[in-house]
C-alpha atoms as a PDB file:
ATOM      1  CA  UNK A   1      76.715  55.878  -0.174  1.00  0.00           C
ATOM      2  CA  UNK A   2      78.732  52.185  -0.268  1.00  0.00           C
ATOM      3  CA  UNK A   3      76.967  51.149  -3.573  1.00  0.00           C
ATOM      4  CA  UNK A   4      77.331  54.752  -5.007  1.00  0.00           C
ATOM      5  CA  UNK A   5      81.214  54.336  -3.765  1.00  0.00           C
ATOM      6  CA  UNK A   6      81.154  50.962  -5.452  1.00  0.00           C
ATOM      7  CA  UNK A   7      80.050  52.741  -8.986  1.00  0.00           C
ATOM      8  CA  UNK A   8      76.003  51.738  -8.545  1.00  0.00           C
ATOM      9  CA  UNK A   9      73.153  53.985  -9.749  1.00  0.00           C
ATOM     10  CA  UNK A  10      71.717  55.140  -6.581  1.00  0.00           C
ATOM     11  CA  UNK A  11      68.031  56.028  -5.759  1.00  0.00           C
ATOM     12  CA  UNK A  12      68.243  57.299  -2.768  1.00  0.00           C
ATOM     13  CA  UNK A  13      64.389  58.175  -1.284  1.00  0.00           C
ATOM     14  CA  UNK A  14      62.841  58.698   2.090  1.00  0.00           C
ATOM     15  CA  UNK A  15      59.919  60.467   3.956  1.00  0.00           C
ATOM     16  CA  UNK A  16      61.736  63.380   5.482  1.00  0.00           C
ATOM     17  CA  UNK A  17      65.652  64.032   4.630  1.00  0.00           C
ATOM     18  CA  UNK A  18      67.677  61.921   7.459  1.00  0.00           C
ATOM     19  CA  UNK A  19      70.827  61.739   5.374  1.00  0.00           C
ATOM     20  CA  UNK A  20      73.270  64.636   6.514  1.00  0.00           C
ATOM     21  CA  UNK A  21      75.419  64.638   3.325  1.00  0.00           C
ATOM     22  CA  UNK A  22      74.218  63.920  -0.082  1.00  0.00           C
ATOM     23  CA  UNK A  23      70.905  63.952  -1.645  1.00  0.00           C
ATOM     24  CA  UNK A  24      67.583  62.329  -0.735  1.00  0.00           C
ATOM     25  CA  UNK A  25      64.534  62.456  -2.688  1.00  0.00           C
ATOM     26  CA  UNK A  26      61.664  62.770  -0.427  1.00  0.00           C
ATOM     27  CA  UNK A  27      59.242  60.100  -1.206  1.00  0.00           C
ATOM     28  CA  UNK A  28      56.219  58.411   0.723  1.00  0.00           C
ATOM     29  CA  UNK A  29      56.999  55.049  -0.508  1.00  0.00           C
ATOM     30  CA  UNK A  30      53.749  53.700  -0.003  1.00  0.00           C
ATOM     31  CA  UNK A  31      51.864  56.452  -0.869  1.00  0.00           C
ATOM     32  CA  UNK A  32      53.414  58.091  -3.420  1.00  0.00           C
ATOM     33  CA  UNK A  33      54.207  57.573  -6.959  1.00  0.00           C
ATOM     34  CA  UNK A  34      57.137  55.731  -7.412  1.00  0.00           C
ATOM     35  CA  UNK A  35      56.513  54.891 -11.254  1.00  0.00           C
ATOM     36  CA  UNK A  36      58.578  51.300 -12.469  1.00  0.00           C
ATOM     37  CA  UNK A  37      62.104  50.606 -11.508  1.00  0.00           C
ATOM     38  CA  UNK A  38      64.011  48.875 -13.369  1.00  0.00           C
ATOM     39  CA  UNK A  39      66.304  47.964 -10.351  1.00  0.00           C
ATOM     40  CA  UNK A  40      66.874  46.390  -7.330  1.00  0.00           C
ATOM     41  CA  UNK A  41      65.225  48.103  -4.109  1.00  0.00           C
ATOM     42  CA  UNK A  42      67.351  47.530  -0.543  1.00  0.00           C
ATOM     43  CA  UNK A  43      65.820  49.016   2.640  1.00  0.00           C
ATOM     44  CA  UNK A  44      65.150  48.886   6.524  1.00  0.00           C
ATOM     45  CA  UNK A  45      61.357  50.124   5.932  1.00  0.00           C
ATOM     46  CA  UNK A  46      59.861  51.002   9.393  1.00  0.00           C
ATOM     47  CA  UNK A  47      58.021  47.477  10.600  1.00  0.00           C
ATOM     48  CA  UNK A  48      54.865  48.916  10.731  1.00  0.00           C
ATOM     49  CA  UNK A  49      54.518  49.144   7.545  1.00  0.00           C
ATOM     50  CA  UNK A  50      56.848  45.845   6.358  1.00  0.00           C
ATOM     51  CA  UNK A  51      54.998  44.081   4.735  1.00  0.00           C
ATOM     52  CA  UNK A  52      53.113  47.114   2.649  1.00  0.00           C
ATOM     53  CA  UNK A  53      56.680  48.069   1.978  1.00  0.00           C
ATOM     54  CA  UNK A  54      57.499  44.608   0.457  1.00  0.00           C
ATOM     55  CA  UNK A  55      54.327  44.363  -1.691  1.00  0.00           C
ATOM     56  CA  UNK A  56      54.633  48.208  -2.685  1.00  0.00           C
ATOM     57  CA  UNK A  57      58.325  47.079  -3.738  1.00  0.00           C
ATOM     58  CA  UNK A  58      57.326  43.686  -5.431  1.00  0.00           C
ATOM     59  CA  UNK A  59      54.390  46.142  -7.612  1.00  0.00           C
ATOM     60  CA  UNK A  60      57.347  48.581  -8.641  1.00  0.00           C
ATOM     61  CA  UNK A  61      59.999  46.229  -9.921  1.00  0.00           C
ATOM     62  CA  UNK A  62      60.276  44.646 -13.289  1.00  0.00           C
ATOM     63  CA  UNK A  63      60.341  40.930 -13.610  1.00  0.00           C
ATOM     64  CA  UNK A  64      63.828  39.737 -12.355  1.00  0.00           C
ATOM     65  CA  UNK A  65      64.645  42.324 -10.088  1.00  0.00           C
ATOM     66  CA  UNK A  66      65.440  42.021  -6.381  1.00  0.00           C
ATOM     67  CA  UNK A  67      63.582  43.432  -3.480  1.00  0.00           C
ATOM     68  CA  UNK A  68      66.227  42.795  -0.137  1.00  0.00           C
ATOM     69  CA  UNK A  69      64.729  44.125   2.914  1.00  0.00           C
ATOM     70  CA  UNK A  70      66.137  44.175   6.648  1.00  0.00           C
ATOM     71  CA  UNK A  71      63.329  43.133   8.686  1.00  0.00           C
ATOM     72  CA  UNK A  72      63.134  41.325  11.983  1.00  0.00           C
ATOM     73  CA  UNK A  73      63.010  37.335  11.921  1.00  0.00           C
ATOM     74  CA  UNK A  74      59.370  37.749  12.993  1.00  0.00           C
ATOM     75  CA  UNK A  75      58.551  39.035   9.994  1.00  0.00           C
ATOM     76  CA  UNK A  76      57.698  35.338   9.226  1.00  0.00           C
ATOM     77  CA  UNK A  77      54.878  35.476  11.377  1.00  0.00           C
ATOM     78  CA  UNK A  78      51.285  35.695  10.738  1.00  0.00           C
ATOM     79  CA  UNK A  79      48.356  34.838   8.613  1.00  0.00           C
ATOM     80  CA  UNK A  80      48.492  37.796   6.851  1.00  0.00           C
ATOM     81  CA  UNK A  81      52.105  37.510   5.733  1.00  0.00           C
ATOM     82  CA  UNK A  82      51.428  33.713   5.439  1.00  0.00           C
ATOM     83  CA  UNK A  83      49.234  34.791   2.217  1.00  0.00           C
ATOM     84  CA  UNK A  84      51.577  37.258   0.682  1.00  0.00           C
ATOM     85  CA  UNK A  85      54.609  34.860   0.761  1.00  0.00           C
ATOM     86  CA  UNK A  86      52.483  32.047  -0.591  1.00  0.00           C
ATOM     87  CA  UNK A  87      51.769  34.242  -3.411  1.00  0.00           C
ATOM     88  CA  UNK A  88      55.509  35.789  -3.312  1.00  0.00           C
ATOM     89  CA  UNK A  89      58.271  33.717  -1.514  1.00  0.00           C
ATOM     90  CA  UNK A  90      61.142  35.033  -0.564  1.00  0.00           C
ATOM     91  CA  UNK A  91      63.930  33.793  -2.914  1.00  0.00           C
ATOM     92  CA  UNK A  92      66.429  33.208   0.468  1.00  0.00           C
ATOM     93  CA  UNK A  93      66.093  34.755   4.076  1.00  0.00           C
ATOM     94  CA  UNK A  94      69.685  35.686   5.546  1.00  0.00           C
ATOM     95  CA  UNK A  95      69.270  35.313   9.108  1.00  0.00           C
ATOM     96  CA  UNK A  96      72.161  36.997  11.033  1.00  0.00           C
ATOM     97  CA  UNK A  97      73.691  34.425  13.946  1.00  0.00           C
ATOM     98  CA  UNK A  98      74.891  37.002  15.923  1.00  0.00           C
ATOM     99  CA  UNK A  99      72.443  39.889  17.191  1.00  0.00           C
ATOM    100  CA  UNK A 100      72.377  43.012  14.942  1.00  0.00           C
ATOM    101  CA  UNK A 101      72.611  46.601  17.213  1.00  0.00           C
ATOM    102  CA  UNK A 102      70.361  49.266  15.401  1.00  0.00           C
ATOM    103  CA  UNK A 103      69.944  52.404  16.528  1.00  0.00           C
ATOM    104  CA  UNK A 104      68.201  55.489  15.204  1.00  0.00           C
ATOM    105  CA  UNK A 105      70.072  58.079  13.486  1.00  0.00           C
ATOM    106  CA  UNK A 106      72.537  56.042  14.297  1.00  0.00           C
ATOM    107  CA  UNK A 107      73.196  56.896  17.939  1.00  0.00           C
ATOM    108  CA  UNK A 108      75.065  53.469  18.572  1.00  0.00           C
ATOM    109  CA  UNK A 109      76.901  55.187  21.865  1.00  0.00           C
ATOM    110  CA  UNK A 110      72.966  54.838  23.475  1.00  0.00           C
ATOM    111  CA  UNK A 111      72.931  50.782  22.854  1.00  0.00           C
ATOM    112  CA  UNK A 112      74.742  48.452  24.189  1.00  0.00           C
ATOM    113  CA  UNK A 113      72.599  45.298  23.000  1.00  0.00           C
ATOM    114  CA  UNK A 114      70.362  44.013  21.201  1.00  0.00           C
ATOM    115  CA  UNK A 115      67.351  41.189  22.086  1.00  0.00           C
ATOM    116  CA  UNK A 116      65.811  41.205  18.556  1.00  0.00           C
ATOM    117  CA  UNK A 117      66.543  38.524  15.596  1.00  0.00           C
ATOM    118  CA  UNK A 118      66.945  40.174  12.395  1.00  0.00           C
ATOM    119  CA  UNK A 119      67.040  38.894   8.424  1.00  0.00           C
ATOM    120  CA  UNK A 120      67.896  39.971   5.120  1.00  0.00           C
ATOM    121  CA  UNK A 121      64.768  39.320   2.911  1.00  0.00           C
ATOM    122  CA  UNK A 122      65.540  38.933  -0.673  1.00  0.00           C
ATOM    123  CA  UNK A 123      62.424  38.839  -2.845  1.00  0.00           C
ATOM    124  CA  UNK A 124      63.125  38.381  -6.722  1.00  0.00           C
ATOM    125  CA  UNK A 125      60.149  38.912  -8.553  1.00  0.00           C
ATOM    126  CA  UNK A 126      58.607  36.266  -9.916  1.00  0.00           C
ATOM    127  CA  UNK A 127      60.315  33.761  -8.529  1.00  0.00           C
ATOM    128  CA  UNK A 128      57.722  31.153  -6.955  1.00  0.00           C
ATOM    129  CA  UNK A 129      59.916  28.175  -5.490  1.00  0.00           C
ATOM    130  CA  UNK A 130      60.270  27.363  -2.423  1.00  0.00           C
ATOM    131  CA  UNK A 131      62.142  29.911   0.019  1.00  0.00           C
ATOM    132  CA  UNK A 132      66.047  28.852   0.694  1.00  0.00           C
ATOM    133  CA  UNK A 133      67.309  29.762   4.526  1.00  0.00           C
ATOM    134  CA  UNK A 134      70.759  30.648   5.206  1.00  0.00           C
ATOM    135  CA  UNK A 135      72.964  32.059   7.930  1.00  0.00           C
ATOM    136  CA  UNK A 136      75.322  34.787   7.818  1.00  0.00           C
END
């Protein structure tokens, strides 16, 4: 709802309708078909599915578009992730200095802190130098 407030052409999909006011497409990202978008794509996918979120993303945009996802700093991790960002780096990582409280649906009354690192992941596709780390 900011970027539609801020005059952006809004997308707005997810696998069962979560957003109280407004519309929502409902979409299985990684299943379904989302076609080519000639846009940027900004989400908090669920974890399990991060990195099939990213690559589903990466396959969907056109050349020059952004993919920014809000994943945990772990998200670095692994050997299988190792491969994907050799073969797409991130264009920056924004890791947050301060701990970031999420809660689902938004319930923030039911958290009072937070033990987990999070990042904003920008992907822009085709890019292929190396990754550039900043703090926000």
């Amino acid at each position: 709802r900011v970027l539609e407030d801020h005059g952006y052409c809004v997308r707005n999909s997810d696998v069962v309708d979560r957003i109280r006011e407004g519309n929502v497409e409902l979409l299985d990202f990684i299943e379904g078909d989302t076609g080519v978008w000639e846009g940027d794509i900004i989400t908090n996918p669920p974890y399990s599915f991060a990195q099939e979120f990213v690559e589903k993303a990466l396959s969907t945009v056109v050349d020059g578009s952004k993919v920014a996802m809000f994943l945990k700093l772990t998200f670095l991790e692994g050997k299988k992730r190792k491969a994907m960002f050799e073969k797409n780096p991130p264009k920056r990582v924004y890791v947050f200095s301060s701990r970031v409280t999420c809660a689902k649906g938004g319930n923030f009354l039911s958290i009072q802190s937070s033990a987990v690192a999070y990042a904003w992941f920008i992907w822009e596709k085709g890019y292929s130098m190396d990754t550039i780390v900043r703090w926000i």
